[in-house]
Every structure is written in structure tokens, then in C-alpha cells.
N, C-alpha and C. Protein backbone atom coordinates (compact mmCIF):
# COMPACT_ATOMS: atom_id res chain seq x y z
N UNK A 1 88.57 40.57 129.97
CA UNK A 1 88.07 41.76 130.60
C UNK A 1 89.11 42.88 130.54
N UNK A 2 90.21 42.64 130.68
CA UNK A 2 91.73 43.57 130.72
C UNK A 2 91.66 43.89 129.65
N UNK A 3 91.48 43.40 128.24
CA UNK A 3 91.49 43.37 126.92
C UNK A 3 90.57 44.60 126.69
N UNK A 4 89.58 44.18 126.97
CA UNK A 4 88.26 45.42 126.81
C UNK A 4 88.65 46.43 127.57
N UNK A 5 88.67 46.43 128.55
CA UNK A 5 88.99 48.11 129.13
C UNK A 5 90.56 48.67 128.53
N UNK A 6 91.00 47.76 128.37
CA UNK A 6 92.41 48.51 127.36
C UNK A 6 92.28 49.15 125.50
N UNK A 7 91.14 48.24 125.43
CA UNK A 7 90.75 48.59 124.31
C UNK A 7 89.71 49.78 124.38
N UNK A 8 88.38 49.64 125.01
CA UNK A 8 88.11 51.26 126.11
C UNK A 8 88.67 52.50 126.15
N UNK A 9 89.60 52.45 126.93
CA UNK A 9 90.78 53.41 126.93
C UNK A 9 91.36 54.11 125.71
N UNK A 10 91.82 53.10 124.63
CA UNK A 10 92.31 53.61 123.42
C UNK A 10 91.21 54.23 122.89
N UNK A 11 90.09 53.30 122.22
CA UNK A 11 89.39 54.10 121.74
C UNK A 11 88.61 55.78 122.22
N UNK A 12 88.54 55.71 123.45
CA UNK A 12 88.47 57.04 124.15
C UNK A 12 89.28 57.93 123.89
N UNK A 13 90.49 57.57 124.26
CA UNK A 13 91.60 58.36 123.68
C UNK A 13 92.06 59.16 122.26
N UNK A 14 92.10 57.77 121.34
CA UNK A 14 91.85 58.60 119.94
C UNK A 14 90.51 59.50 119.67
N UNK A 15 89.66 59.14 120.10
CA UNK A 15 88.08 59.89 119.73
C UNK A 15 88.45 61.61 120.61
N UNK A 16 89.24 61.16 121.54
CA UNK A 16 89.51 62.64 122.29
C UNK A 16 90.70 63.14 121.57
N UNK A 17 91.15 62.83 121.17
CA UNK A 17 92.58 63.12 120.20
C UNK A 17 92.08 64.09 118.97
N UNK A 18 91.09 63.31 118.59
CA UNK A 18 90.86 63.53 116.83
C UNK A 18 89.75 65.05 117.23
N UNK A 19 89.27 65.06 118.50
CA UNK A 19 88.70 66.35 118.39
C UNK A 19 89.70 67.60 118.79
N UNK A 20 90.88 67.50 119.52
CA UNK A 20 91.41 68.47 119.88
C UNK A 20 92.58 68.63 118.45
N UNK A 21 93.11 67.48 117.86
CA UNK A 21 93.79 67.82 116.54
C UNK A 21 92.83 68.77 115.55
N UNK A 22 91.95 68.10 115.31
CA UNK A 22 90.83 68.79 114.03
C UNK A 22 90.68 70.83 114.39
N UNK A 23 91.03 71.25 115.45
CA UNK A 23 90.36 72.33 115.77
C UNK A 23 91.30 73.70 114.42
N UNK A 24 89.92 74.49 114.12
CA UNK A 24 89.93 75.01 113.04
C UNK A 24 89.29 76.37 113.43
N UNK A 25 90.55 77.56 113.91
CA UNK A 25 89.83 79.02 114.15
C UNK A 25 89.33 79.82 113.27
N UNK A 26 89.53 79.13 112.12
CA UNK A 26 88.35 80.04 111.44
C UNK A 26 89.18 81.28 110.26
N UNK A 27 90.45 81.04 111.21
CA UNK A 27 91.15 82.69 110.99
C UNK A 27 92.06 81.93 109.43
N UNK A 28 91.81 82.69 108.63
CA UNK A 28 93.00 82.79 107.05
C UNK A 28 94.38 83.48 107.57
N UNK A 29 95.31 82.73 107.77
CA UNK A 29 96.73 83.73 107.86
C UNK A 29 96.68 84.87 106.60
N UNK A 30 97.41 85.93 107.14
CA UNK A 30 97.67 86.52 106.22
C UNK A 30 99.30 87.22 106.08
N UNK A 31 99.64 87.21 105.07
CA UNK A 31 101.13 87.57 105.63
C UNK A 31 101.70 88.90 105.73
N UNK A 32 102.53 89.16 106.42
CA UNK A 32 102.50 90.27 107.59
C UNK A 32 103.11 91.60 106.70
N UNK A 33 102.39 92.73 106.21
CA UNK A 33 102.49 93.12 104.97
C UNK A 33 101.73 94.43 105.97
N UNK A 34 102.96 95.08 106.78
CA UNK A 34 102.63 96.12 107.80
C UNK A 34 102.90 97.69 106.89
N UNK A 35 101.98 98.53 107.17
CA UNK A 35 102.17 100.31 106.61
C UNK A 35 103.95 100.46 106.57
N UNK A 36 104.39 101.14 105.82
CA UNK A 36 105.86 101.59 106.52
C UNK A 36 105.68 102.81 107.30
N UNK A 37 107.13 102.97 108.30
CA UNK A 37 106.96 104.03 109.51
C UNK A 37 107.47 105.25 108.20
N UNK A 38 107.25 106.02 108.18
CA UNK A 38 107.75 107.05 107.24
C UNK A 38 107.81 108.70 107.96
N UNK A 39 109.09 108.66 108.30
CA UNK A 39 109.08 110.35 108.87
C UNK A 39 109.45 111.16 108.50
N UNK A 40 110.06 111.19 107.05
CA UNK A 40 110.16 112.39 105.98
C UNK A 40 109.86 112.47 104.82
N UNK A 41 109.10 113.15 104.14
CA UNK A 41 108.40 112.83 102.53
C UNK A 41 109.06 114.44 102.57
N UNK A 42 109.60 114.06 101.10
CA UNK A 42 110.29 116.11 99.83
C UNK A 42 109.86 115.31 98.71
N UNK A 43 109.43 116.29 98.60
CA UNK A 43 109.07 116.65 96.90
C UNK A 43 109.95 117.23 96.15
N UNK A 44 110.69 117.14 95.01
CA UNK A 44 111.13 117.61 94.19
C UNK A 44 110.36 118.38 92.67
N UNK A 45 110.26 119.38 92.65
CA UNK A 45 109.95 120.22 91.75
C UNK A 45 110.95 120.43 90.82
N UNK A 46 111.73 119.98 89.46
CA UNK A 46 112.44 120.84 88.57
C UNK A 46 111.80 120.75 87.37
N UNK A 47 112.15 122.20 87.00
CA UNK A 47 111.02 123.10 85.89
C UNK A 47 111.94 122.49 84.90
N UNK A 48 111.04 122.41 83.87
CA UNK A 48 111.37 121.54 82.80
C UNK A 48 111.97 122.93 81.79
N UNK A 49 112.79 122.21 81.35
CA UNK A 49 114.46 122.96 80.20
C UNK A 49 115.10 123.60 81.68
N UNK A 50 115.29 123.45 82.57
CA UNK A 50 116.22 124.68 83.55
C UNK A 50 116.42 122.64 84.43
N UNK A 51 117.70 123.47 85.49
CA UNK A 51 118.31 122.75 86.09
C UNK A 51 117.50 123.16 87.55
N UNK A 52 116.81 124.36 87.29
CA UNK A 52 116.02 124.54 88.59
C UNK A 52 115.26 123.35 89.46
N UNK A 53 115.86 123.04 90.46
CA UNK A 53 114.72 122.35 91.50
C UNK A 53 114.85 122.87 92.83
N UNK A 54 112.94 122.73 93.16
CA UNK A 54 112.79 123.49 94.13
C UNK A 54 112.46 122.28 94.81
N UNK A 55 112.57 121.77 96.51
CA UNK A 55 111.99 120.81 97.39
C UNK A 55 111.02 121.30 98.24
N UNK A 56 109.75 120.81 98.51
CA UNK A 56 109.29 121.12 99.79
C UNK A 56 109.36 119.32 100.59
N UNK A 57 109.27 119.80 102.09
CA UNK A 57 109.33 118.88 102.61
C UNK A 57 108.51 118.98 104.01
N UNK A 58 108.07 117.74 104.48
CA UNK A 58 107.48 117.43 106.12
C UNK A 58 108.11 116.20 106.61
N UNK A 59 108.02 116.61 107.84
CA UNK A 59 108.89 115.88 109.25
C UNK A 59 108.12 115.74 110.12
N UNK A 60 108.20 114.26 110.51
CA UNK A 60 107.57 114.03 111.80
C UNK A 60 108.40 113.17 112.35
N UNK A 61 109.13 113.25 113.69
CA UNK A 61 110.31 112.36 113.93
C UNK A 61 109.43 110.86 114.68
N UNK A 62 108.27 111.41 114.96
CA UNK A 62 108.12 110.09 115.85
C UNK A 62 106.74 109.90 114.61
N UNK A 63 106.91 109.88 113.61
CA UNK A 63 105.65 109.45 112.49
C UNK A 63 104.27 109.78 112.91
N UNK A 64 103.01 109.39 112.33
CA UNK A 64 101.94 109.44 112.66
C UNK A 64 101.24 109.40 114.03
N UNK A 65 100.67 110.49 114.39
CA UNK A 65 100.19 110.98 115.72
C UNK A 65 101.34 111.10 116.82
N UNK A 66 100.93 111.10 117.61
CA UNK A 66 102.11 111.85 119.02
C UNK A 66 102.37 113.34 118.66
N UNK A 67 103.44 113.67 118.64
CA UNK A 67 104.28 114.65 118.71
C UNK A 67 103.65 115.30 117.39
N UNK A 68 103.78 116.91 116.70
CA UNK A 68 103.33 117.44 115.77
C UNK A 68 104.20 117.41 115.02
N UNK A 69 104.63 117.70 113.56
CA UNK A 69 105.35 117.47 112.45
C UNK A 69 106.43 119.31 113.11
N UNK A 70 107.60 118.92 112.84
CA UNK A 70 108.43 119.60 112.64
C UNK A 70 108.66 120.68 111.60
N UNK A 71 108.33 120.08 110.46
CA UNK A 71 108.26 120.84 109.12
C UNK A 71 107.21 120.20 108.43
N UNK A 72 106.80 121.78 107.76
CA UNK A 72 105.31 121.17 107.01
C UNK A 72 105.64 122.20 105.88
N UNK A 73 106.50 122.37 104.72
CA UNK A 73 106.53 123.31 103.77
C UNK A 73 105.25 123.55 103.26
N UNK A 74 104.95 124.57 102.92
CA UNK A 74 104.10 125.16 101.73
C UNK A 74 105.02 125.25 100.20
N UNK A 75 104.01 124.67 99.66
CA UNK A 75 104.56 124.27 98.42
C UNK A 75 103.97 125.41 97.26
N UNK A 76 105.23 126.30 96.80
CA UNK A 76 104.79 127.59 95.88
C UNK A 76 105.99 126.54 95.01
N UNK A 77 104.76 127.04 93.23
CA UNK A 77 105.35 127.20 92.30
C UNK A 77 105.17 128.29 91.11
N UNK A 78 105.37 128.15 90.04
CA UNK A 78 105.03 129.41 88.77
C UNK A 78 103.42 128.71 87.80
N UNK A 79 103.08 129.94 87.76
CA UNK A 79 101.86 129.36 87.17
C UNK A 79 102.06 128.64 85.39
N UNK A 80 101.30 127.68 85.21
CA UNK A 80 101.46 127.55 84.04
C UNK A 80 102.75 127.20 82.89
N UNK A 81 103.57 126.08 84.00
CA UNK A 81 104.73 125.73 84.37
C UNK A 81 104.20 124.10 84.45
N UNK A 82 105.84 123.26 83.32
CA UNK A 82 105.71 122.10 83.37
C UNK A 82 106.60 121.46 84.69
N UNK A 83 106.78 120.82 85.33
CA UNK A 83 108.09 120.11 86.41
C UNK A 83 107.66 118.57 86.31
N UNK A 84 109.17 118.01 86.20
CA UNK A 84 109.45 116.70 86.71
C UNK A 84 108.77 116.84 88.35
N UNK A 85 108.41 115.58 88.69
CA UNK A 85 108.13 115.85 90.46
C UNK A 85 108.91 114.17 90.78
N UNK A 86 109.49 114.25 91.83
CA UNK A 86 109.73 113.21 92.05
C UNK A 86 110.09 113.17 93.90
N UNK A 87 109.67 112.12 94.31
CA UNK A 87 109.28 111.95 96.01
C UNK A 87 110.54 111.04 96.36
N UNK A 88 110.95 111.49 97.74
CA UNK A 88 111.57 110.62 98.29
C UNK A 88 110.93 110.63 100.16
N UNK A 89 110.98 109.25 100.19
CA UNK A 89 110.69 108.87 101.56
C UNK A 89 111.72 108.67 103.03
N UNK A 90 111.67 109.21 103.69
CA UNK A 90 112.55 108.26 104.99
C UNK A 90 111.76 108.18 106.04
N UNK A 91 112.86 106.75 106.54
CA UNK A 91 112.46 106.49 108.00
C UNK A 91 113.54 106.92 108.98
N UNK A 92 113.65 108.08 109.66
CA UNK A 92 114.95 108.91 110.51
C UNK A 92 114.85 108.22 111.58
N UNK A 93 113.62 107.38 112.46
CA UNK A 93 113.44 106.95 113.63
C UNK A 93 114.39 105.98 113.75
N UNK A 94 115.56 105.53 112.57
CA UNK A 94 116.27 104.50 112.74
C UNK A 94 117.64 105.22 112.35
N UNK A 95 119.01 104.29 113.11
CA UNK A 95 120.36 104.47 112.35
C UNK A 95 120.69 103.37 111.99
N UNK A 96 121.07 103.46 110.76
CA UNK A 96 121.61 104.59 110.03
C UNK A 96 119.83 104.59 109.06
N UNK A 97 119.61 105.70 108.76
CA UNK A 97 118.13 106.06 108.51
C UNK A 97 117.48 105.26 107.05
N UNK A 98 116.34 104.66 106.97
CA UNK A 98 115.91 103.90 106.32
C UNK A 98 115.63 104.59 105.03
N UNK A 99 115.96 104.57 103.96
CA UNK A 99 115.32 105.09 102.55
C UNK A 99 114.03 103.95 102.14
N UNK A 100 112.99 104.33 102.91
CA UNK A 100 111.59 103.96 102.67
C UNK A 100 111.42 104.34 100.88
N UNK A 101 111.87 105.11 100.00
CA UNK A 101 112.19 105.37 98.52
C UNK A 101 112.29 103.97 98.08
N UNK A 102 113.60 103.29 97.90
CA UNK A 102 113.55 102.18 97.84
C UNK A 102 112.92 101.09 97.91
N UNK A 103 112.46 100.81 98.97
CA UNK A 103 111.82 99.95 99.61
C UNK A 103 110.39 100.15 98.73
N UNK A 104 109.70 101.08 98.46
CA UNK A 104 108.37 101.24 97.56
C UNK A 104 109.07 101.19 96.23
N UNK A 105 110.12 101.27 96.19
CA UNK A 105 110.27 100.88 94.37
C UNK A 105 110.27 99.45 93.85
N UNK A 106 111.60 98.69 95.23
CA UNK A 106 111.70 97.34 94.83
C UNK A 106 109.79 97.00 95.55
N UNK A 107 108.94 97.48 95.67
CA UNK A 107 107.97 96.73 96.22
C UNK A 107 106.65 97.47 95.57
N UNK A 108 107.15 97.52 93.94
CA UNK A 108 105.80 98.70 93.11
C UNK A 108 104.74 98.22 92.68
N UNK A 109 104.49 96.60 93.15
CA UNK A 109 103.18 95.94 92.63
C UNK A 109 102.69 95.86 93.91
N UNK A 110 102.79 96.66 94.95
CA UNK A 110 102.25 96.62 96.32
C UNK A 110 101.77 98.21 96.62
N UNK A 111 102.26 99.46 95.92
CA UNK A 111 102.36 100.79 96.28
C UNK A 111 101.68 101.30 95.35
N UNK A 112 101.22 102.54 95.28
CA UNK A 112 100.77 103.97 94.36
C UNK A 112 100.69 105.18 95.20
N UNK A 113 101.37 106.36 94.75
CA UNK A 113 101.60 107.71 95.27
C UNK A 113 100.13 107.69 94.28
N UNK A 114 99.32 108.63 95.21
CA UNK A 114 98.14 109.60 94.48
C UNK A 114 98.38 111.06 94.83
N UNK A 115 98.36 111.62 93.97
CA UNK A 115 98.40 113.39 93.99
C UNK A 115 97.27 113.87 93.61
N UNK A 116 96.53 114.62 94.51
CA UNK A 116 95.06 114.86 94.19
C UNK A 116 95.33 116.65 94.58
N UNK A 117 95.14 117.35 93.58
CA UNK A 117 95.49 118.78 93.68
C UNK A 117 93.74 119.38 94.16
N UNK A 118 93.95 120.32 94.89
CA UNK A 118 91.72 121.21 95.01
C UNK A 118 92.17 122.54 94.86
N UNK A 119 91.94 123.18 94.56
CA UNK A 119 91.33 122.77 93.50
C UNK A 119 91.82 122.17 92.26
N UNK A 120 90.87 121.03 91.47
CA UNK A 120 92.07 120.52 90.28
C UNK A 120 92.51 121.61 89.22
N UNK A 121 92.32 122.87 89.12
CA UNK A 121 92.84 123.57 88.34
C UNK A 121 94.24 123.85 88.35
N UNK A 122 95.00 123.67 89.65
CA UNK A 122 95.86 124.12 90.25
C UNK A 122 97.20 123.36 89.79
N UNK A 123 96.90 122.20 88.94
CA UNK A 123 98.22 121.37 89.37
C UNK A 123 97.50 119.58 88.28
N UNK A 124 98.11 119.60 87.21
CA UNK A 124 97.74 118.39 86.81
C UNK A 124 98.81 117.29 86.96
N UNK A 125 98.76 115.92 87.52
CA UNK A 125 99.96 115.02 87.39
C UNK A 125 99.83 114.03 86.44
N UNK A 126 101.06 114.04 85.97
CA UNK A 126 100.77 112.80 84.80
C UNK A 126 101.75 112.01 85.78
N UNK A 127 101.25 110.60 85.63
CA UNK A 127 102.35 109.30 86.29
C UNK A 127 103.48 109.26 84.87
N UNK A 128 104.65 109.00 85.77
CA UNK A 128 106.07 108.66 84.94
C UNK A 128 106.76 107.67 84.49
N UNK A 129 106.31 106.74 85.83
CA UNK A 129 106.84 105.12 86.46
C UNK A 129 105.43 103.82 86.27
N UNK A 130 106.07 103.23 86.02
CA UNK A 130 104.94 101.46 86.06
C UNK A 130 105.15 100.41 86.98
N UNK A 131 104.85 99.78 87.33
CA UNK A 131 105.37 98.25 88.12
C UNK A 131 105.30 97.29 86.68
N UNK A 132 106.02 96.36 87.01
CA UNK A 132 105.98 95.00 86.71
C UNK A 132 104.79 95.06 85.86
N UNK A 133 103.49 94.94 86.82
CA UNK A 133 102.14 94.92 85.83
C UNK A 133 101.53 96.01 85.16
N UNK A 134 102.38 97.29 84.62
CA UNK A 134 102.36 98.02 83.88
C UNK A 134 101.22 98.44 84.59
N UNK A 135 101.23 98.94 85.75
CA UNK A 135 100.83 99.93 86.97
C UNK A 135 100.96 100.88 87.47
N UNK A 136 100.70 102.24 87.05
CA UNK A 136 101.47 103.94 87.57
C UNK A 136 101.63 103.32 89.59
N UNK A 137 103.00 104.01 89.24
CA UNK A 137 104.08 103.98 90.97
C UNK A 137 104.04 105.47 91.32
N UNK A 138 104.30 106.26 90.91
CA UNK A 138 104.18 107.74 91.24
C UNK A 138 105.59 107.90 92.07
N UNK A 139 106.77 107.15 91.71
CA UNK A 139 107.76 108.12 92.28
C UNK A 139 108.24 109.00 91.36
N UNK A 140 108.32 108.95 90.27
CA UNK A 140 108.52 110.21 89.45
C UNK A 140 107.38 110.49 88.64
N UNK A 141 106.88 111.56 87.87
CA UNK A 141 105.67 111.69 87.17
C UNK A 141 106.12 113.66 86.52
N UNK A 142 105.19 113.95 85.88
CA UNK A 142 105.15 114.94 85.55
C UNK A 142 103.61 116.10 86.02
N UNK A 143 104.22 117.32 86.30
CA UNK A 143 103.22 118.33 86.81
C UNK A 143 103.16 119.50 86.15
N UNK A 144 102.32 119.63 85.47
CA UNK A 144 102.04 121.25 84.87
C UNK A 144 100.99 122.04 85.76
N UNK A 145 100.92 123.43 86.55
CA UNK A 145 100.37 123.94 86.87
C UNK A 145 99.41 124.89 86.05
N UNK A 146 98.24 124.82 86.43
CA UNK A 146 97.24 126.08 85.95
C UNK A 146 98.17 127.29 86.60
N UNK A 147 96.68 128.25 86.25
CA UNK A 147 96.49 129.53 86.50
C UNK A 147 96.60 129.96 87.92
N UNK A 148 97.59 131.39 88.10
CA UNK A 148 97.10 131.87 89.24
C UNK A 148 96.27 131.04 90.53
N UNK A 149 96.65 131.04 91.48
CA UNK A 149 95.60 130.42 92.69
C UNK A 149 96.26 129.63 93.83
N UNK A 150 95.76 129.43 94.74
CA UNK A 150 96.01 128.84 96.05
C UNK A 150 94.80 127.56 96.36
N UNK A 151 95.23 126.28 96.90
CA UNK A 151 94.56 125.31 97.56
C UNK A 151 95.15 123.97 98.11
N UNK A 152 95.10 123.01 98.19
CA UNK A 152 95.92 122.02 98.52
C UNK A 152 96.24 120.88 97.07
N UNK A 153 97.79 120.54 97.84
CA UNK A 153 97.75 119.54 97.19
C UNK A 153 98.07 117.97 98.06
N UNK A 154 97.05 117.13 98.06
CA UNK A 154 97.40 116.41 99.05
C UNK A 154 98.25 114.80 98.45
N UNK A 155 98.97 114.38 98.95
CA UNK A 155 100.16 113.23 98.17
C UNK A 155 99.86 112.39 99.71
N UNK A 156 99.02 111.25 98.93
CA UNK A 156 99.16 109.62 99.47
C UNK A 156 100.02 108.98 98.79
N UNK A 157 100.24 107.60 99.74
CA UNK A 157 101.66 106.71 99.59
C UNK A 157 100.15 105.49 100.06
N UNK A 158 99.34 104.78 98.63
CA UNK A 158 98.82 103.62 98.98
C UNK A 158 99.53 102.48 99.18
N UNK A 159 99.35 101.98 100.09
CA UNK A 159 99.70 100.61 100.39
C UNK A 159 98.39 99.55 99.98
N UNK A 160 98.88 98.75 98.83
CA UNK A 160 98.22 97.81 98.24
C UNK A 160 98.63 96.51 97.93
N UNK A 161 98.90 95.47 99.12
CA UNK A 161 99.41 94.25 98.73
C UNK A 161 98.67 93.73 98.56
N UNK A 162 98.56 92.81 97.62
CA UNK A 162 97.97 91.60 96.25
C UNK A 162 96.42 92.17 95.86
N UNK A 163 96.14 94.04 96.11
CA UNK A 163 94.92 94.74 95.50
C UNK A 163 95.17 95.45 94.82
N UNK A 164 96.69 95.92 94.43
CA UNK A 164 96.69 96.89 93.64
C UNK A 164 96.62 96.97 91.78
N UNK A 165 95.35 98.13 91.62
CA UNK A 165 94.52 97.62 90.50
C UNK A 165 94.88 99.01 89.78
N UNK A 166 95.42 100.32 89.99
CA UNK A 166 96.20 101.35 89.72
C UNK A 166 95.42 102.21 90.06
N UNK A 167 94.18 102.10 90.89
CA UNK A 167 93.21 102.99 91.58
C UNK A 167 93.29 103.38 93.01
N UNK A 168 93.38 104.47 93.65
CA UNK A 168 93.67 104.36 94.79
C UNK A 168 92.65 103.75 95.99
N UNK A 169 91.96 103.27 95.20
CA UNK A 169 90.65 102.40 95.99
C UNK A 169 91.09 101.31 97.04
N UNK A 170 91.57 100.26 96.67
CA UNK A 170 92.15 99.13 97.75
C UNK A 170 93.14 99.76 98.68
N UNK A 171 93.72 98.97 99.83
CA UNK A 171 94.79 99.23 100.65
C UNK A 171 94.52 100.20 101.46
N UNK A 172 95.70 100.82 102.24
CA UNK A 172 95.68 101.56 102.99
C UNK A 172 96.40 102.47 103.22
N UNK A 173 96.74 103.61 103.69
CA UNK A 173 97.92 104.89 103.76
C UNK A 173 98.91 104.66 104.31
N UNK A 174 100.08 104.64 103.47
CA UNK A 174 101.70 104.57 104.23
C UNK A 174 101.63 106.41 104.56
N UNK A 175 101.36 106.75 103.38
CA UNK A 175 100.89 108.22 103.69
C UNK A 175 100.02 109.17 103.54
N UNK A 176 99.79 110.54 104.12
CA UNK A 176 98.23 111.24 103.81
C UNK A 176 98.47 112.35 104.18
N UNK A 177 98.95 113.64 103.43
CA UNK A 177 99.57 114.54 103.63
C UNK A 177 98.90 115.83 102.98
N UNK A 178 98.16 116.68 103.23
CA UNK A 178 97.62 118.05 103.10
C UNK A 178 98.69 119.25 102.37
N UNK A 179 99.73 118.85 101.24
CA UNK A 179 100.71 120.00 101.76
C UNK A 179 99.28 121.49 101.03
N UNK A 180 99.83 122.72 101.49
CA UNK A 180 99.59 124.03 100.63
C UNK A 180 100.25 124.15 99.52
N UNK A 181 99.27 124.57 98.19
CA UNK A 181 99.35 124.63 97.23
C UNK A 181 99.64 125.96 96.82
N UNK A 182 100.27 126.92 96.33
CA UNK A 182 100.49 128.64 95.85
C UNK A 182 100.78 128.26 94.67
N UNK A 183 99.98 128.39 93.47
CA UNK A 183 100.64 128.62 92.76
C UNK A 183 100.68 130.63 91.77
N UNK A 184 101.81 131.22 92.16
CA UNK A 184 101.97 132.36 91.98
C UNK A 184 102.96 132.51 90.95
């Protein structure tokens, strides 16, 4: 009789065991592959044969939303004009301050800068840079401006880990930036 209820017991036990081990939320980890904080993006403009470079730049010390951007250049160039362009990123919210630059270079099968000029007359970009999978990165590239005119040019920083297909379709915005376009 001792035998059986000890044997009872166990088997109860494992049968209650094997349902609380087995439990399965459903959820796929994914690994932790967060926006970067980014509180300064310049642009570099130098006109091709000249040593000329011009920067515009925006600041936001505490990044996306809160507080309003500090600096928001308007970006004038010459019409009908070739330039190297090349971006650099930081994170100032830290010391000694983060070169977020870096960090999207060693990480270019995850990133794409898109430069989308409005009107497109204003500003054509050719990509400069590839990843690994022979993928435009957009930290350096080339820009020839049209004709005469004013509109935006707006420069995303996609974040695309294990989607990036060289379209700015997958992922999500490290950045999304409106600058003004002059070109005079």
C-alpha cells in the first residue's frame, strides 16, 4: 500500500513537472539590435577639382523628441556643380562623445543613408561606398546639383539588421532629417 501511494506521488509529480518544463511563449528571441542615439549629423560638401568644403549641420543634444534641435543648417550650394558628400554622425549625450560614423561603417550590412532631394531636380546622389555584400552605405557618395531652385533635401540613416536588400524599404530610422535645399 506504501509502495502505491509512493509510486502515486511520483507519478503526479513528474506529469506536473513535464507540464510546467514544456511551457513555450510563443515569443522568437530576437537579438537586441536597438536605433543608435544620434545627436549630430554634418554633411560635407567639397566641390569637385577645388579643396572647397562647405558643412551643414543639426543638433539635438537630447536626440529625438523632447527638447528642439539647436542647429538646423540650411543647406546652399552652386547650381550645376559636382561635390563629394560625405556624413558624419555623433552621439554628444556621452563622454567622451560617441562617433556613431564608425559604428555604421564597421556595421554596413546592417545600415543605408538615403538622400531623397524634392524636388528631384535639385540634387542627384550617386552612392560611393558598398558593404561586404556589395550594398550602397552612403557615407560617402557623389552629388551634382541641377538648375537654379529651392526644396528639401531629406538624409535617412536606415537601420536594417539581417533586411538589408539596398532599398530603403526594410528597417527602421537611426535618422530622418528635412534639411533646406538652395541651390543658388
Amino acid at each position: 500500500m506504501k509502495m502505491n501511494r509512493k509510486l502515486t506521488w511520483m507519478l503526479l509529480l513528474g506529469v506536473s513537472l513535464s507540464f510546467v518544463q514544456c511551457k513555450d511563449s510563443g515569443d522568437d528571441v530576437e537579438p537586441d539590435d536597438e536605433n543608435e542615439l544620434i545627436t549630430s549629423v554634418t554633411l560635407e560638401f567639397t566641390e569637385q577639382g577645388t579643396s572647397n568644403v562647405t558643412s551643414f549641420s543639426y543638433k539635438d543634444a537630447d536626440g529625438d523628441g523632447g527638447n528642439a534641435p539647436t542647429k538646423f543648417d540650411e543647406i546652399t550650394l552652386k547650381p550645376n556643380t559636382t561635390y563629394t558628400l560625405a556624413i558624419e554622425l555623433l552621439d554628444e549625450s556621452k563622454t567622451p562623445v560617441n562617433d556613431i560614423t564608425k559604428e555604421v561603417e564597421e556595421e554596413s550590412d546592417e545600415h543605408l543613408f538615403v538622400y531623397t532631394p524634392t524636388p528631384s531636380t535639385l540634387l542627384t546622389y550617386t552612392y560611393g561606398d558598398k558593404d561586404a555584400n556589395n550594398l550602397p552605405i552612403g557615407l560617402t557618395g557623389k552629388a551634382v546639383t541641377g538648375a537654379v531652385g529651392e526644396g528639401k533635401l531629406k538624409v535617412q540613416l536606415r537601420h536594417q539588421p539581417g533586411a538589408k536588400n539596398g532599398t530603403p524599404t526594410p528597417g527602421s530610422d537611426d535618422v530622418n532629417l528635412d534639411f533646406v535645399l538652395k541651390v543658388k
